[in-house]
C-alpha atoms as a PDB file:
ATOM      1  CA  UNK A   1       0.000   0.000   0.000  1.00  0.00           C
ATOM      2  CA  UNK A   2       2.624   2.432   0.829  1.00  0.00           C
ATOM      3  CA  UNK A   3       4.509   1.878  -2.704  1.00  0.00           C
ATOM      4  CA  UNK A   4       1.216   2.189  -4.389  1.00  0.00           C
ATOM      5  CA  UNK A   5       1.052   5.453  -2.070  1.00  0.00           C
ATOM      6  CA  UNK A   6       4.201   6.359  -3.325  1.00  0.00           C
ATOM      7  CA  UNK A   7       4.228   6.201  -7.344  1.00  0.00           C
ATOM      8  CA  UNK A   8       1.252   8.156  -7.249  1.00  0.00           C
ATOM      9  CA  UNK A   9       2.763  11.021  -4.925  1.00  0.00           C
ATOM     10  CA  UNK A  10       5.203  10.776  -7.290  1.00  0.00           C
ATOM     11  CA  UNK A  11       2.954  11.710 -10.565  1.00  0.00           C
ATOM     12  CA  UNK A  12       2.128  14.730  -8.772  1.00  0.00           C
ATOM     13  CA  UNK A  13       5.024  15.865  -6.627  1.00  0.00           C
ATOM     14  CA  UNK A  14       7.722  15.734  -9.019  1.00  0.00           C
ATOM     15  CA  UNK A  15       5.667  18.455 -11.381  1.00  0.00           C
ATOM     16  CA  UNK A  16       6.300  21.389  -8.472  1.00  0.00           C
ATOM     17  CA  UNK A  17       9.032  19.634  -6.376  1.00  0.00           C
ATOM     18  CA  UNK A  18      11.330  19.203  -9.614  1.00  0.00           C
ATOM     19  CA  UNK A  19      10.937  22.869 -11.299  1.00  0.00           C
ATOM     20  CA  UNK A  20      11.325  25.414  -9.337  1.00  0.00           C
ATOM     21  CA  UNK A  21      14.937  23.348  -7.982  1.00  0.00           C
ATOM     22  CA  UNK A  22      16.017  23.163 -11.275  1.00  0.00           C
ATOM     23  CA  UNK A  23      15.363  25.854 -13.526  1.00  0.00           C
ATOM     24  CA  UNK A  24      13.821  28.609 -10.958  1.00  0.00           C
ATOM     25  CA  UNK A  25      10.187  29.112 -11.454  1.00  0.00           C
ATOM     26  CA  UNK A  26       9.496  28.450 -15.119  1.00  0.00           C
ATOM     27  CA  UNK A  27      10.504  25.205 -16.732  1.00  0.00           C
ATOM     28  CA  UNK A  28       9.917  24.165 -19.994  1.00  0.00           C
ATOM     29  CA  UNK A  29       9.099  20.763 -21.254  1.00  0.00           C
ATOM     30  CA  UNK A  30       7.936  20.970 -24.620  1.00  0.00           C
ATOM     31  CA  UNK A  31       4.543  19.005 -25.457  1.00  0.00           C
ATOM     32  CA  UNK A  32       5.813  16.373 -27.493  1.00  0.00           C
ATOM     33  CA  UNK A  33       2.151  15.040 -27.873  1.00  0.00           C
ATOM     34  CA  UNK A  34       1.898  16.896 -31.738  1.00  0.00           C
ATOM     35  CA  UNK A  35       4.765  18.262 -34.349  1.00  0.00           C
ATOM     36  CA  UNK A  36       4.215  22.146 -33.468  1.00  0.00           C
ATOM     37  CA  UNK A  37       5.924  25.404 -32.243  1.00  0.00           C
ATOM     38  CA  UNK A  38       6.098  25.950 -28.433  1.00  0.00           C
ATOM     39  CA  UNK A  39       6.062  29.731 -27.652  1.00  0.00           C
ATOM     40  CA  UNK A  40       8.660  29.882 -24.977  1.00  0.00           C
ATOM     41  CA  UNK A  41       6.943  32.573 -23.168  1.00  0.00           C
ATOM     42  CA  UNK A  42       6.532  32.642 -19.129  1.00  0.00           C
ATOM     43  CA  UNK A  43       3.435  34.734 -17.437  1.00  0.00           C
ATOM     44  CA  UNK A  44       4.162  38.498 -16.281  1.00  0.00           C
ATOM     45  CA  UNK A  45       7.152  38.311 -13.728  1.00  0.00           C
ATOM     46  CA  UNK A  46       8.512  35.150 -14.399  1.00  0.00           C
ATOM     47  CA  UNK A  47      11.425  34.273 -15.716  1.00  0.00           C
ATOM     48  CA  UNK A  48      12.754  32.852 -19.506  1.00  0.00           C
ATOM     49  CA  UNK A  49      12.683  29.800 -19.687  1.00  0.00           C
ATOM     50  CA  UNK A  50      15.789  27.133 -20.843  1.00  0.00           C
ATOM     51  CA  UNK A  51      14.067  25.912 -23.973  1.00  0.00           C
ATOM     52  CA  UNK A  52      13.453  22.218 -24.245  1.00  0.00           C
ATOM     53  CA  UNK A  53      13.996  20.671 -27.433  1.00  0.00           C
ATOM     54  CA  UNK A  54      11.377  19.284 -29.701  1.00  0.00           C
ATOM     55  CA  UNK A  55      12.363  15.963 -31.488  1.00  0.00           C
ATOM     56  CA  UNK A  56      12.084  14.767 -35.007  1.00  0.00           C
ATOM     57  CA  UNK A  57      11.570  10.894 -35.844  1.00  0.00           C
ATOM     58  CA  UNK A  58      12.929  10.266 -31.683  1.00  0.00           C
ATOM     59  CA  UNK A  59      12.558   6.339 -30.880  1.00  0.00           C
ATOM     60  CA  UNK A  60      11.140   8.452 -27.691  1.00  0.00           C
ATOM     61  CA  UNK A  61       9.383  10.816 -28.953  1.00  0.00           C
ATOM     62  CA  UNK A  62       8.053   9.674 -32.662  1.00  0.00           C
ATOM     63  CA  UNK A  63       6.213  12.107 -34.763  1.00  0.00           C
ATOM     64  CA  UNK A  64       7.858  15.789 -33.350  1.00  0.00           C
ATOM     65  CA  UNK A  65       9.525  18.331 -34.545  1.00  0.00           C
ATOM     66  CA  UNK A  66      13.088  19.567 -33.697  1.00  0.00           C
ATOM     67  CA  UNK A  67      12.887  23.303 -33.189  1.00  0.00           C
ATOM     68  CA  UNK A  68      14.168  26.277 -30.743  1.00  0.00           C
ATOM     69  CA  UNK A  69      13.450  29.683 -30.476  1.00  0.00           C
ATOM     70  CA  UNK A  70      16.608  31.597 -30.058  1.00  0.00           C
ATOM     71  CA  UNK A  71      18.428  31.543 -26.658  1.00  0.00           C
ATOM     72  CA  UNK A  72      17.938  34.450 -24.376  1.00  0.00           C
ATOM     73  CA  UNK A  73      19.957  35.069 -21.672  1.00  0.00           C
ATOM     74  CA  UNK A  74      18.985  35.849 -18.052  1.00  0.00           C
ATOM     75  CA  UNK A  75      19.709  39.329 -15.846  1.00  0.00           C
ATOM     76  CA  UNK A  76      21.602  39.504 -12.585  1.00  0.00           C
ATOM     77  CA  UNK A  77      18.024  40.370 -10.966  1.00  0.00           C
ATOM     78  CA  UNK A  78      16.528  36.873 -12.765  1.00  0.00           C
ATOM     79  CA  UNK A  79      19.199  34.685 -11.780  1.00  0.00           C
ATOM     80  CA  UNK A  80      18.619  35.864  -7.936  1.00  0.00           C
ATOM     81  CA  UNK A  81      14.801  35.230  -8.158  1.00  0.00           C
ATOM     82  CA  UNK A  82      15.863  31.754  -9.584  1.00  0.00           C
ATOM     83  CA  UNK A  83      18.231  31.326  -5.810  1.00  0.00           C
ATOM     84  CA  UNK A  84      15.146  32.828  -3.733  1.00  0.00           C
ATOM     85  CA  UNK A  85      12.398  30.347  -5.485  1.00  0.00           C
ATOM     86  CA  UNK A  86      14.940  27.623  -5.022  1.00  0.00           C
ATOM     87  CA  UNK A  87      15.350  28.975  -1.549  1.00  0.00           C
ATOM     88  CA  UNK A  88      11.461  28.215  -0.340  1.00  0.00           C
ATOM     89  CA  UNK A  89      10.793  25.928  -3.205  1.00  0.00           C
ATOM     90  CA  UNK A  90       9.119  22.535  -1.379  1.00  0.00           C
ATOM     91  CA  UNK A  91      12.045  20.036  -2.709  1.00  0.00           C
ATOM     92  CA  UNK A  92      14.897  21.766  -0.729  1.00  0.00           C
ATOM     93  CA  UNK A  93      12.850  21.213   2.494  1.00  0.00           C
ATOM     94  CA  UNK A  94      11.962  17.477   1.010  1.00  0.00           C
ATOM     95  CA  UNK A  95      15.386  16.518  -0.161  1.00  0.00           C
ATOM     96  CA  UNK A  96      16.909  17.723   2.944  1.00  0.00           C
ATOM     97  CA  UNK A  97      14.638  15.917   5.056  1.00  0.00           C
ATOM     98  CA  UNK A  98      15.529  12.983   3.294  1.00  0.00           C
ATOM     99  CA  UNK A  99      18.875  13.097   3.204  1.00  0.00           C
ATOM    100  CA  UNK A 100      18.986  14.324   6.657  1.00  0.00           C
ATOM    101  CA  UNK A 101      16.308  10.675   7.926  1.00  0.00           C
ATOM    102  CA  UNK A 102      18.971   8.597   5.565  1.00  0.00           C
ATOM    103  CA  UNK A 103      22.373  10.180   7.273  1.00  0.00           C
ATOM    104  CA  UNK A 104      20.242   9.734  10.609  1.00  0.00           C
ATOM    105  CA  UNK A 105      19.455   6.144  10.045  1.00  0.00           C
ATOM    106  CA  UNK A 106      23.201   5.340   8.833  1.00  0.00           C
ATOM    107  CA  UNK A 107      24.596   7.251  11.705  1.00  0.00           C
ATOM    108  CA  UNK A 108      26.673   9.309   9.588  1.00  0.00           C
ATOM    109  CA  UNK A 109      28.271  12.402  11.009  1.00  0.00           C
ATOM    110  CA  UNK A 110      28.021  10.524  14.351  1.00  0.00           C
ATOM    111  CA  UNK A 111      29.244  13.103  16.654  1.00  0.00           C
ATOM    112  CA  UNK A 112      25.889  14.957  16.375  1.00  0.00           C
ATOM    113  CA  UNK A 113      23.947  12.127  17.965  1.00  0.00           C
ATOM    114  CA  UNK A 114      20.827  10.265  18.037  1.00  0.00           C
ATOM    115  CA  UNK A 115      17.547  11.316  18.891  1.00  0.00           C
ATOM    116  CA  UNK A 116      15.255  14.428  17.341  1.00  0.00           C
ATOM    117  CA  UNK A 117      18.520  16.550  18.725  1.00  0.00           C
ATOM    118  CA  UNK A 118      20.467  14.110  16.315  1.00  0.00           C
ATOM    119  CA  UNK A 119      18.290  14.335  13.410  1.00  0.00           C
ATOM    120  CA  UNK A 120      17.479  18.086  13.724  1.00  0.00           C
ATOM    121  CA  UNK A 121      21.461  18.504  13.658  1.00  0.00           C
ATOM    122  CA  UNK A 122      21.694  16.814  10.703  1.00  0.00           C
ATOM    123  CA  UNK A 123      18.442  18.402   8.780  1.00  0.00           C
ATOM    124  CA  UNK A 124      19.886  22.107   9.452  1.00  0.00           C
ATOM    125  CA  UNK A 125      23.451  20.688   7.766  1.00  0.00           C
ATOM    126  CA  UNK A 126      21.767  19.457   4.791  1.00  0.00           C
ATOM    127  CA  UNK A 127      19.488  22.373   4.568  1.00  0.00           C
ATOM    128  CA  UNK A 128      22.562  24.633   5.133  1.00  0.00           C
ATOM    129  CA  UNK A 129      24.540  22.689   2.330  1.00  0.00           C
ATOM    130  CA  UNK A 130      21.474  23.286  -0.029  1.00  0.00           C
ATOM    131  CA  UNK A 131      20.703  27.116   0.656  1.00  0.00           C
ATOM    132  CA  UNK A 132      24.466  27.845   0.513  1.00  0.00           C
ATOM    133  CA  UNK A 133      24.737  25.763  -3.023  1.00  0.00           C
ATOM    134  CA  UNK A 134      21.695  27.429  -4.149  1.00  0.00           C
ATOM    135  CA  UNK A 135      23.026  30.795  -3.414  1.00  0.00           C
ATOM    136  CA  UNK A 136      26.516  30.437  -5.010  1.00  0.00           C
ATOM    137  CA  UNK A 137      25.594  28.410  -8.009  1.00  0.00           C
ATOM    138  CA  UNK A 138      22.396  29.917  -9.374  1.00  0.00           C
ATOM    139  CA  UNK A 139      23.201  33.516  -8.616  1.00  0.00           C
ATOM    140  CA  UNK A 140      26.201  34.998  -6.858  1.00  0.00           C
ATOM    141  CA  UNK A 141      28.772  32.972  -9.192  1.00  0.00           C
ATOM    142  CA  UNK A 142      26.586  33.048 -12.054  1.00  0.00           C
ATOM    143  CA  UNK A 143      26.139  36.441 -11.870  1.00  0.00           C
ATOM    144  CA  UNK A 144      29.660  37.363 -11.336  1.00  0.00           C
ATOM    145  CA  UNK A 145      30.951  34.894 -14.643  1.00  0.00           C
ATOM    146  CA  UNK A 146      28.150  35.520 -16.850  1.00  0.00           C
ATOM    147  CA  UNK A 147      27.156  32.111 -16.824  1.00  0.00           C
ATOM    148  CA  UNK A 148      23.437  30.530 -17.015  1.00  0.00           C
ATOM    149  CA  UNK A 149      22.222  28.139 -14.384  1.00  0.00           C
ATOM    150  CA  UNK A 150      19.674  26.382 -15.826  1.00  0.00           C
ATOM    151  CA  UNK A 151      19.643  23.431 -17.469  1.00  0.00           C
ATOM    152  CA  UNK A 152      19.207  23.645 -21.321  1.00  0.00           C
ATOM    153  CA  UNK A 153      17.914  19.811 -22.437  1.00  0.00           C
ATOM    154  CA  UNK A 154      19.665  17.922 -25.229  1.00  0.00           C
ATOM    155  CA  UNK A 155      19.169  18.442 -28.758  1.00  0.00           C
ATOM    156  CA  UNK A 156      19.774  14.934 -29.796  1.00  0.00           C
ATOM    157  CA  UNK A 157      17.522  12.087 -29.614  1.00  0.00           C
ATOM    158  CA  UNK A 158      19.385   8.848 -29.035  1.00  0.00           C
ATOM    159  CA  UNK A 159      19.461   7.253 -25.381  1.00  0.00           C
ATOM    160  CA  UNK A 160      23.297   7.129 -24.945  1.00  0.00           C
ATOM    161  CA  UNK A 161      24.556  10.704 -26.036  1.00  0.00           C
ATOM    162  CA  UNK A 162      22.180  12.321 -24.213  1.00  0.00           C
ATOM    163  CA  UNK A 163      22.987  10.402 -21.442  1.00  0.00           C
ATOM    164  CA  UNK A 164      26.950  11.912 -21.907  1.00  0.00           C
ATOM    165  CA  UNK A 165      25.069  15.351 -22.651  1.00  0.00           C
ATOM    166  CA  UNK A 166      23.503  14.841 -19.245  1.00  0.00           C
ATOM    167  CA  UNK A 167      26.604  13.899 -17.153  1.00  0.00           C
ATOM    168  CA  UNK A 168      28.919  16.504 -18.941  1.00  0.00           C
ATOM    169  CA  UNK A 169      26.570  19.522 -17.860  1.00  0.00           C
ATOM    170  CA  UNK A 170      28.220  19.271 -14.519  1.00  0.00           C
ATOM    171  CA  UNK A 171      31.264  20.385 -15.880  1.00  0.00           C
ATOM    172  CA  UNK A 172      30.333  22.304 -19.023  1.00  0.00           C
ATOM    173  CA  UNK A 173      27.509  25.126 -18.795  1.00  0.00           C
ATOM    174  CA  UNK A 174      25.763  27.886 -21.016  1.00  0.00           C
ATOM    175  CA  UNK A 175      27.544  31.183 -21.037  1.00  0.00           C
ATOM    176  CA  UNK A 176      25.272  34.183 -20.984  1.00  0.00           C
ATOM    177  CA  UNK A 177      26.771  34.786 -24.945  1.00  0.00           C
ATOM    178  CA  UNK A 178      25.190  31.898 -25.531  1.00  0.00           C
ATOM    179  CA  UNK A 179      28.195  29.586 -26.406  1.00  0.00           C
ATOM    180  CA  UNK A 180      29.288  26.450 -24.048  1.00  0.00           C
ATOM    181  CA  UNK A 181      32.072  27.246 -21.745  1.00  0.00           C
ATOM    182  CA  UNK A 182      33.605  25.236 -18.545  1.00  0.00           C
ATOM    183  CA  UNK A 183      31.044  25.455 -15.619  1.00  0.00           C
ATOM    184  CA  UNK A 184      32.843  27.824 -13.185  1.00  0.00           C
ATOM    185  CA  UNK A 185      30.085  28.656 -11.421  1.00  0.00           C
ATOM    186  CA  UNK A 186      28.886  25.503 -10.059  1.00  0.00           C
ATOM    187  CA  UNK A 187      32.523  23.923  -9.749  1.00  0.00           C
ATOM    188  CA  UNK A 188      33.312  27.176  -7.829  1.00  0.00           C
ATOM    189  CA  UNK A 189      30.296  27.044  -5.863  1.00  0.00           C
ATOM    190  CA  UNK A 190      30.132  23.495  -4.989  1.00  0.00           C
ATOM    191  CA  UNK A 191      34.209  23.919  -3.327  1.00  0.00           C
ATOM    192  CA  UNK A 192      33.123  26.923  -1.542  1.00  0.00           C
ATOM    193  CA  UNK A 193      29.649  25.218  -0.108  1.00  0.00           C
ATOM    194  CA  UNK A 194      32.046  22.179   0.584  1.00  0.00           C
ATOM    195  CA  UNK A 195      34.814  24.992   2.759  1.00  0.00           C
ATOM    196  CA  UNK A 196      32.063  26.522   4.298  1.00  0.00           C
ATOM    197  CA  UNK A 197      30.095  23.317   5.641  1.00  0.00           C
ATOM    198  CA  UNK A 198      33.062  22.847   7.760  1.00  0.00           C
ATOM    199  CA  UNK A 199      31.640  25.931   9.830  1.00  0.00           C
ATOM    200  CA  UNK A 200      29.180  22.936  11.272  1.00  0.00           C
ATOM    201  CA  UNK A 201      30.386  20.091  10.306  1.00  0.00           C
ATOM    202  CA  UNK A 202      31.612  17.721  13.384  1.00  0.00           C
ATOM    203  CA  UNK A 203      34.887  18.435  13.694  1.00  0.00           C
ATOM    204  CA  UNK A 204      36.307  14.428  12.998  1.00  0.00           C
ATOM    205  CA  UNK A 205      34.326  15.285   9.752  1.00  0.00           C
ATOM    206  CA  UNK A 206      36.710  18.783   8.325  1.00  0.00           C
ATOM    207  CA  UNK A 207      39.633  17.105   7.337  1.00  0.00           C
ATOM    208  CA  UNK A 208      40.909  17.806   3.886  1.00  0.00           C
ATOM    209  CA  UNK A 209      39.701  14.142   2.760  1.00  0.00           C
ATOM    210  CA  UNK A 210      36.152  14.396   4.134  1.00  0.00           C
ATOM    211  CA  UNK A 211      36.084  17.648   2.610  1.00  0.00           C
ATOM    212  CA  UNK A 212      37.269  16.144  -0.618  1.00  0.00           C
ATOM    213  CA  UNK A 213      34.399  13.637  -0.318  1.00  0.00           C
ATOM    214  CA  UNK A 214      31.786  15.808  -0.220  1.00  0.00           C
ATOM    215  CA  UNK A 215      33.292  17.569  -3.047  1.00  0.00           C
ATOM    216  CA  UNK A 216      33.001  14.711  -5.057  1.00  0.00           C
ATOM    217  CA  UNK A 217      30.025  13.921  -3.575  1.00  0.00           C
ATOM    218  CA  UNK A 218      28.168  16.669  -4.616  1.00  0.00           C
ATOM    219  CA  UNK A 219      29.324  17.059  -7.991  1.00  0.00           C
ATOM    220  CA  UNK A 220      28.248  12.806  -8.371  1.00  0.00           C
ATOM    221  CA  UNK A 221      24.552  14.170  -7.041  1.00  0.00           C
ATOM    222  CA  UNK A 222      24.710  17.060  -9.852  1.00  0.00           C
ATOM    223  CA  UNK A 223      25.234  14.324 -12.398  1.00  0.00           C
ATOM    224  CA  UNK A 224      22.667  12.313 -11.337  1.00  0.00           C
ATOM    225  CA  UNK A 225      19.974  15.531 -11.134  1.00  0.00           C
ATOM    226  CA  UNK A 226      21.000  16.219 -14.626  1.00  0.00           C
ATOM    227  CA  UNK A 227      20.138  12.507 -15.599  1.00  0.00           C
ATOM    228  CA  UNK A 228      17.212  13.088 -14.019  1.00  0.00           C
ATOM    229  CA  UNK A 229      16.122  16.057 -15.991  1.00  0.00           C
ATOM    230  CA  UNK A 230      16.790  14.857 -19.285  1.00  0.00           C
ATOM    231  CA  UNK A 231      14.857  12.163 -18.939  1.00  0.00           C
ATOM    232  CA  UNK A 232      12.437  12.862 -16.514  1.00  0.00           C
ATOM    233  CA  UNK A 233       9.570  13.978 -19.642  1.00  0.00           C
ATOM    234  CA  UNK A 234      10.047  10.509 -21.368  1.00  0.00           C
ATOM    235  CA  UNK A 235       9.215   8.437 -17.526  1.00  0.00           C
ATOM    236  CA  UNK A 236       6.443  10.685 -16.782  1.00  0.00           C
ATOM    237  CA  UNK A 237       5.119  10.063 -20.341  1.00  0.00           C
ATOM    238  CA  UNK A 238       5.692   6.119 -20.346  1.00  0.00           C
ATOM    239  CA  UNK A 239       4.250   5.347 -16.695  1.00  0.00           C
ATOM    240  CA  UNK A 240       0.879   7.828 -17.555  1.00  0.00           C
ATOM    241  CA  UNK A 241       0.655   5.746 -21.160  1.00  0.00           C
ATOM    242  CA  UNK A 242       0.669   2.536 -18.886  1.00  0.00           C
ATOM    243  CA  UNK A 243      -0.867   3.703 -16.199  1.00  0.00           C
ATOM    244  CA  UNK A 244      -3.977   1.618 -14.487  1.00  0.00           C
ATOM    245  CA  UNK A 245      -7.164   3.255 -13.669  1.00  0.00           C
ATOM    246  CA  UNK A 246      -7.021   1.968 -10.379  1.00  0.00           C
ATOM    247  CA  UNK A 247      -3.856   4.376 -10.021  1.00  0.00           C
ATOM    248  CA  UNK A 248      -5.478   7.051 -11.202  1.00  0.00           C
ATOM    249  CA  UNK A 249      -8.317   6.929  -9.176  1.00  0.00           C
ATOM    250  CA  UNK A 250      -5.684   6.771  -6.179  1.00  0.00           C
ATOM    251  CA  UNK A 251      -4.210   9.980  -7.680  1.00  0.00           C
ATOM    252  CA  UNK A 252      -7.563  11.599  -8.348  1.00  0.00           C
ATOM    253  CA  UNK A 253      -7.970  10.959  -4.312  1.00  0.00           C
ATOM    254  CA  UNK A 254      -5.219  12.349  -3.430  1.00  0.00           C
ATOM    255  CA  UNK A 255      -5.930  15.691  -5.323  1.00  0.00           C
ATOM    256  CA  UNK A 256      -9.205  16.170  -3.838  1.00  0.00           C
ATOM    257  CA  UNK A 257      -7.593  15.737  -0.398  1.00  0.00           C
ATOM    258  CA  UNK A 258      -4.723  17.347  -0.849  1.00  0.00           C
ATOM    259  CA  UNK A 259      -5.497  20.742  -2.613  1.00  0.00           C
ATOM    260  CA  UNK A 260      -2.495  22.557  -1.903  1.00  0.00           C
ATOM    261  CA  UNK A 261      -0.511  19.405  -4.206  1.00  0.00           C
ATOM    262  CA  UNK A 262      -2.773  19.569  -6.738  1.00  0.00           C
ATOM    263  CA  UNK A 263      -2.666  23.500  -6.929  1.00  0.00           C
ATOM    264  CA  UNK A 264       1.135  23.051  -6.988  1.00  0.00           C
ATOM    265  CA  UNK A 265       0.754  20.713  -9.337  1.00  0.00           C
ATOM    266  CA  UNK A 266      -1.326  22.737 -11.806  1.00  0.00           C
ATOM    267  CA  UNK A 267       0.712  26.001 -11.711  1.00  0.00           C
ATOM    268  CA  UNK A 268       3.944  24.201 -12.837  1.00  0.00           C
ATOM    269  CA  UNK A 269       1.940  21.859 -15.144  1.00  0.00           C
ATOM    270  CA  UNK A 270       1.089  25.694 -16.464  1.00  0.00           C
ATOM    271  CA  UNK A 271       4.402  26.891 -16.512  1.00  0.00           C
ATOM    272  CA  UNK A 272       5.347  23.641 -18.470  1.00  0.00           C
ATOM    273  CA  UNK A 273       3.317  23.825 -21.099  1.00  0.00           C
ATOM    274  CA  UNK A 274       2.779  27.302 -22.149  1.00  0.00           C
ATOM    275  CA  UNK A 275       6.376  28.141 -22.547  1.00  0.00           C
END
């Protein structure tokens, strides 16, 4: 019961929980549904989009067209409203909760104990670790190299190179002039997160190969949220084409007594397809 409880918190939550983490408030995911042109337009006081591609003859995504609108690049002012969406945005509470139950469980970073004292210890590190990456890596750096930190989808179609396309966006980036250019800002923000953590870190947990760790760490967990993204569209699309009606009537439940999800759920949804 609880994994049938989870795939369908999973249709919905991944439609607000996903965006606003990745690509600040406005993410676009093309309807693939029909060959057409996608205005990449967000409502008054949003922010551009990073264009997703539309593909042509795509063992994916058969029957679409392959076309982008030309690249715009964001302001200082929008790449800070992309850090202070991301700041309240429900998936950095989520995925520090998570990670914080997980490190909890495994007794990692034992020296802050067990208990609620324990795991509250452990949530304000991870929360800390996200708000600080947030900061440095979608604005401040950003900002400061002329760099975009969104992440602009693959223009090819086959399962393996986008796959490499994925992985490589950890250390390759959009510049704000539109060409690709090493990722300073989030290899630059990720080693100053990783110095700073060791503010409140436990102190057996600062030495230079711990710090090293997370380092690695975290750039590992950008790879994998990149994965994530790319493909992300084509799961959601297979699991609602196979999808029984008994889990949709589970999911229709939910909605009605959850409003705030489905609201959530709906405004994104928006956000995705109208841009």
């Amino acid at each position: 019961m609880l994994l049938v409880a989870g795939v369908a918190v999973a249709q919905v939550a991944p439609q607000f929980a996903l965006s606003p983490y990745e690509a600040g408030p406005c993410v676009s995911k093309a309807d693939n549904s029909t060959a057409r042109n996608v205005p990449f337009s967000c409502s008054s006081g949003a922010l551009p989009d990073a264009p997703m591609p539309q593909f042509q003859g795509s063992s994916y995504l058969p029957g679409t067209s392959s076309q982008l609108l030309p690249y715009v690049p964001l302001t200082s002012q929008e790449k800070f409203e992309i850090f202070t969406r991301r700041t309240y945005s429900p998936f950095t509470f989520f995925s520090a909760a998570f990670d914080a139950a997980y490190a909890h469980v495994t007794d990692s970073w034992p020296d802050y104990g067990h208990g609620i004292s324990g795991y509250g210890k452990r949530y304000g590190a991870t929360i800390a670790d996200a708000e600080a990456r947030s900061f440095f890596q979608s604005f401040l750096f950003p900002a400061a190299f002329h760099q975009d930190p969104r992440y602009f989808s693959s223009t090819n179609t086959k399962f393996l190179p986008r796959l490499l396309y994925a992985a490589s966006r950890v250390l390759i980036t959009r510049a704000d002039s539109g060409n690709d250019t090493v990722n300073t800002s989030l290899l630059a923000g990720t080693a100053v997160t990783t110095i700073l953590s060791n503010a409140y870190y436990p102190r057996p947990e600062r030495s230079v190969g711990d710090s090293l760790n997370r380092f690695g760490g975290s750039l590992l967990g950008g790879v994998q949220t990149n994965i994530l993204r790319e493909f992300w569209p084509d799961i959601t699309r297979m699991f609602h084409k196979h999808e029984p009606q008994s889990m949709k009537n589970l999911q229709d439940n939910m909605e009605q007594r959850f409003p705030l999800v489905k609201s959530l759920a709906e405004k994104t949804a928006a956000a995705e397809n109208a841009p």
